[in-house]
C-alpha atoms as a PDB file:
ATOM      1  CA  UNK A   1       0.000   0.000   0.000  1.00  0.00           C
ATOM      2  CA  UNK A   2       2.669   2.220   0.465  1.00  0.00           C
ATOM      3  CA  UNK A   3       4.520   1.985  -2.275  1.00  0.00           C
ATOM      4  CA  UNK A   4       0.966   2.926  -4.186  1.00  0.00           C
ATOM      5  CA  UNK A   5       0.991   6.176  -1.575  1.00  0.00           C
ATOM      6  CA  UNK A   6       4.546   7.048  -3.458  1.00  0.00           C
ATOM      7  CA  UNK A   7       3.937   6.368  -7.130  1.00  0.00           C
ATOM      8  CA  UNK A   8       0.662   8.436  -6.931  1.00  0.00           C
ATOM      9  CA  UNK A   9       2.818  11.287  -5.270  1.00  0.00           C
ATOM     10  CA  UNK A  10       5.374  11.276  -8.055  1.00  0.00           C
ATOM     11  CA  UNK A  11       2.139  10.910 -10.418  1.00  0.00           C
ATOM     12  CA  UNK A  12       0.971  14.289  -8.691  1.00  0.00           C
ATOM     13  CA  UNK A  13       4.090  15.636  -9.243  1.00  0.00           C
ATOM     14  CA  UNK A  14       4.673  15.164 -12.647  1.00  0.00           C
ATOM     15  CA  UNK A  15       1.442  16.202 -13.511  1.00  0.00           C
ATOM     16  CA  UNK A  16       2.203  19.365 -11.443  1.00  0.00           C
ATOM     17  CA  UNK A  17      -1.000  18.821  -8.866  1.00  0.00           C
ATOM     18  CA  UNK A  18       1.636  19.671  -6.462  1.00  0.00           C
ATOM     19  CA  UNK A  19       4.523  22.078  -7.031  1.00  0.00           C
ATOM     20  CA  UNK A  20       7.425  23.440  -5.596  1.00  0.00           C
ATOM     21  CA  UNK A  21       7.243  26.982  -4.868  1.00  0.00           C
ATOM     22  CA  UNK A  22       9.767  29.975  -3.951  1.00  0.00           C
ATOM     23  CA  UNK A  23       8.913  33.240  -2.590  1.00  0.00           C
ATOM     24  CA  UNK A  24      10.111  36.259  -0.597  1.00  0.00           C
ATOM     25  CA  UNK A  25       8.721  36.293   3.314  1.00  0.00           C
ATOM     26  CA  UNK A  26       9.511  40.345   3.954  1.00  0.00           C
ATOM     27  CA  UNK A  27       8.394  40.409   6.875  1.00  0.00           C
ATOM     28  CA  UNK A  28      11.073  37.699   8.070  1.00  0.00           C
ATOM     29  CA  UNK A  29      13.615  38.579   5.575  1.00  0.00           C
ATOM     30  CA  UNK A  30      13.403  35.316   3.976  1.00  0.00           C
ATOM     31  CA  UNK A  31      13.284  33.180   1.056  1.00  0.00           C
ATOM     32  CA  UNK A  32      11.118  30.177   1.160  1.00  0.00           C
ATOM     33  CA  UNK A  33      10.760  27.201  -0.979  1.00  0.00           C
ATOM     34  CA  UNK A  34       8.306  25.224  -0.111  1.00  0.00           C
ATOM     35  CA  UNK A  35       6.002  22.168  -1.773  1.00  0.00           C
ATOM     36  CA  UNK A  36       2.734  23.570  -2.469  1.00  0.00           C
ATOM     37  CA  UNK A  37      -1.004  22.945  -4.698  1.00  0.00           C
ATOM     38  CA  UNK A  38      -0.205  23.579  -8.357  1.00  0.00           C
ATOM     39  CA  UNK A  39      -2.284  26.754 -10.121  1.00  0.00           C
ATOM     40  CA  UNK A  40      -3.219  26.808 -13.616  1.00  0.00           C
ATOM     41  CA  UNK A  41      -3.776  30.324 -15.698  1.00  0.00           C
ATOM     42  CA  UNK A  42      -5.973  28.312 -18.018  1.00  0.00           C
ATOM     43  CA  UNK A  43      -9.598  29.677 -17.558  1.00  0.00           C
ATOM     44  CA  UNK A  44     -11.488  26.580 -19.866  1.00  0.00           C
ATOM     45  CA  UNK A  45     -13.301  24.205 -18.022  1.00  0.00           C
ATOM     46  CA  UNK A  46     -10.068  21.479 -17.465  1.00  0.00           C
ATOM     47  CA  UNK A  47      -8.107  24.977 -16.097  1.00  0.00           C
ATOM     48  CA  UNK A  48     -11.086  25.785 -13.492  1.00  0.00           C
ATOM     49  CA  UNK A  49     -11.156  21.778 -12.687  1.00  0.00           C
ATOM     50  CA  UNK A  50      -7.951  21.630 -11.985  1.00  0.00           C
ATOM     51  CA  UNK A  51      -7.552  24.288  -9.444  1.00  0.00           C
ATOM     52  CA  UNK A  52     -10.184  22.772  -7.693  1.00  0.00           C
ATOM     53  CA  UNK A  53      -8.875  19.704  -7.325  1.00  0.00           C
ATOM     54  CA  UNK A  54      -5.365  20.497  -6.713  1.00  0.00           C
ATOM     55  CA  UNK A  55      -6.056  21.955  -2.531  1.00  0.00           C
ATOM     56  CA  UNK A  56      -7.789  18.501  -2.146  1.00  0.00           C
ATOM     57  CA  UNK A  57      -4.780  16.446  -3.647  1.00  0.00           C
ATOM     58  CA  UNK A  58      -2.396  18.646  -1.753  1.00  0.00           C
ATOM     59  CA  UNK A  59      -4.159  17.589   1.289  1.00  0.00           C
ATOM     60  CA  UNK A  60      -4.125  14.124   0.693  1.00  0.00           C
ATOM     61  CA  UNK A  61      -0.719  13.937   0.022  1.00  0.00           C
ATOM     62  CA  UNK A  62       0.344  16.415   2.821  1.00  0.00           C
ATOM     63  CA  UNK A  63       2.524  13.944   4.834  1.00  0.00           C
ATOM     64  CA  UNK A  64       4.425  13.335   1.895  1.00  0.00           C
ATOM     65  CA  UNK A  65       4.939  17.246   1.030  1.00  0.00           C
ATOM     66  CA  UNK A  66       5.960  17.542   4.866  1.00  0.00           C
ATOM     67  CA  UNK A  67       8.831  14.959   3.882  1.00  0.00           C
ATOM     68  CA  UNK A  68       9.924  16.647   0.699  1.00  0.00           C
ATOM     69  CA  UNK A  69       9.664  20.360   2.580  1.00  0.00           C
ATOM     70  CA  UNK A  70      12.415  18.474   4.770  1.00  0.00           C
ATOM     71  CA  UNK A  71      14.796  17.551   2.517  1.00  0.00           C
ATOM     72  CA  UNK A  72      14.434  20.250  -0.222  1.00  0.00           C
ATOM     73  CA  UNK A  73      12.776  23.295   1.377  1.00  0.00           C
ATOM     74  CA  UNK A  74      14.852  25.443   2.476  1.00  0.00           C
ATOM     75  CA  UNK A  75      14.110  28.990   4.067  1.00  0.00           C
ATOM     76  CA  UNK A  76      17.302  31.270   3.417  1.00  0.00           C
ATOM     77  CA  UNK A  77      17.795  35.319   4.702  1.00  0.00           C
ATOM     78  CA  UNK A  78      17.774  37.470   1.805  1.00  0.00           C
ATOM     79  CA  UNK A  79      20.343  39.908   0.891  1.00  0.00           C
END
Protein backbone atom coordinates (compact mmCIF):
# COMPACT_ATOMS: atom_id res chain seq x y z
CA UNK A 1 0.00 0.00 0.00
CA UNK A 2 2.67 2.22 0.46
CA UNK A 3 4.52 1.99 -2.28
CA UNK A 4 0.97 2.93 -4.19
CA UNK A 5 0.99 6.18 -1.57
CA UNK A 6 4.55 7.05 -3.46
CA UNK A 7 3.94 6.37 -7.13
CA UNK A 8 0.66 8.44 -6.93
CA UNK A 9 2.82 11.29 -5.27
CA UNK A 10 5.37 11.28 -8.05
CA UNK A 11 2.14 10.91 -10.42
CA UNK A 12 0.97 14.29 -8.69
CA UNK A 13 4.09 15.64 -9.24
CA UNK A 14 4.67 15.16 -12.65
CA UNK A 15 1.44 16.20 -13.51
CA UNK A 16 2.20 19.37 -11.44
CA UNK A 17 -1.00 18.82 -8.87
CA UNK A 18 1.64 19.67 -6.46
CA UNK A 19 4.52 22.08 -7.03
CA UNK A 20 7.43 23.44 -5.60
CA UNK A 21 7.24 26.98 -4.87
CA UNK A 22 9.77 29.98 -3.95
CA UNK A 23 8.91 33.24 -2.59
CA UNK A 24 10.11 36.26 -0.60
CA UNK A 25 8.72 36.29 3.31
CA UNK A 26 9.51 40.35 3.95
CA UNK A 27 8.39 40.41 6.87
CA UNK A 28 11.07 37.70 8.07
CA UNK A 29 13.61 38.58 5.57
CA UNK A 30 13.40 35.32 3.98
CA UNK A 31 13.28 33.18 1.06
CA UNK A 32 11.12 30.18 1.16
CA UNK A 33 10.76 27.20 -0.98
CA UNK A 34 8.31 25.22 -0.11
CA UNK A 35 6.00 22.17 -1.77
CA UNK A 36 2.73 23.57 -2.47
CA UNK A 37 -1.00 22.95 -4.70
CA UNK A 38 -0.20 23.58 -8.36
CA UNK A 39 -2.28 26.75 -10.12
CA UNK A 40 -3.22 26.81 -13.62
CA UNK A 41 -3.78 30.32 -15.70
CA UNK A 42 -5.97 28.31 -18.02
CA UNK A 43 -9.60 29.68 -17.56
CA UNK A 44 -11.49 26.58 -19.87
CA UNK A 45 -13.30 24.21 -18.02
CA UNK A 46 -10.07 21.48 -17.47
CA UNK A 47 -8.11 24.98 -16.10
CA UNK A 48 -11.09 25.78 -13.49
CA UNK A 49 -11.16 21.78 -12.69
CA UNK A 50 -7.95 21.63 -11.98
CA UNK A 51 -7.55 24.29 -9.44
CA UNK A 52 -10.18 22.77 -7.69
CA UNK A 53 -8.88 19.70 -7.32
CA UNK A 54 -5.36 20.50 -6.71
CA UNK A 55 -6.06 21.96 -2.53
CA UNK A 56 -7.79 18.50 -2.15
CA UNK A 57 -4.78 16.45 -3.65
CA UNK A 58 -2.40 18.65 -1.75
CA UNK A 59 -4.16 17.59 1.29
CA UNK A 60 -4.12 14.12 0.69
CA UNK A 61 -0.72 13.94 0.02
CA UNK A 62 0.34 16.42 2.82
CA UNK A 63 2.52 13.94 4.83
CA UNK A 64 4.43 13.33 1.89
CA UNK A 65 4.94 17.25 1.03
CA UNK A 66 5.96 17.54 4.87
CA UNK A 67 8.83 14.96 3.88
CA UNK A 68 9.92 16.65 0.70
CA UNK A 69 9.66 20.36 2.58
CA UNK A 70 12.42 18.47 4.77
CA UNK A 71 14.80 17.55 2.52
CA UNK A 72 14.43 20.25 -0.22
CA UNK A 73 12.78 23.29 1.38
CA UNK A 74 14.85 25.44 2.48
CA UNK A 75 14.11 28.99 4.07
CA UNK A 76 17.30 31.27 3.42
CA UNK A 77 17.79 35.32 4.70
CA UNK A 78 17.77 37.47 1.81
CA UNK A 79 20.34 39.91 0.89
Amino acid sequence: MGIIYVLGYGLVRWRKFIVMKEYDAKEERLMVREVGPGWDVRDDGRGILKNRLDPMVFSWFHPMCFIENAIRGSKKPTS
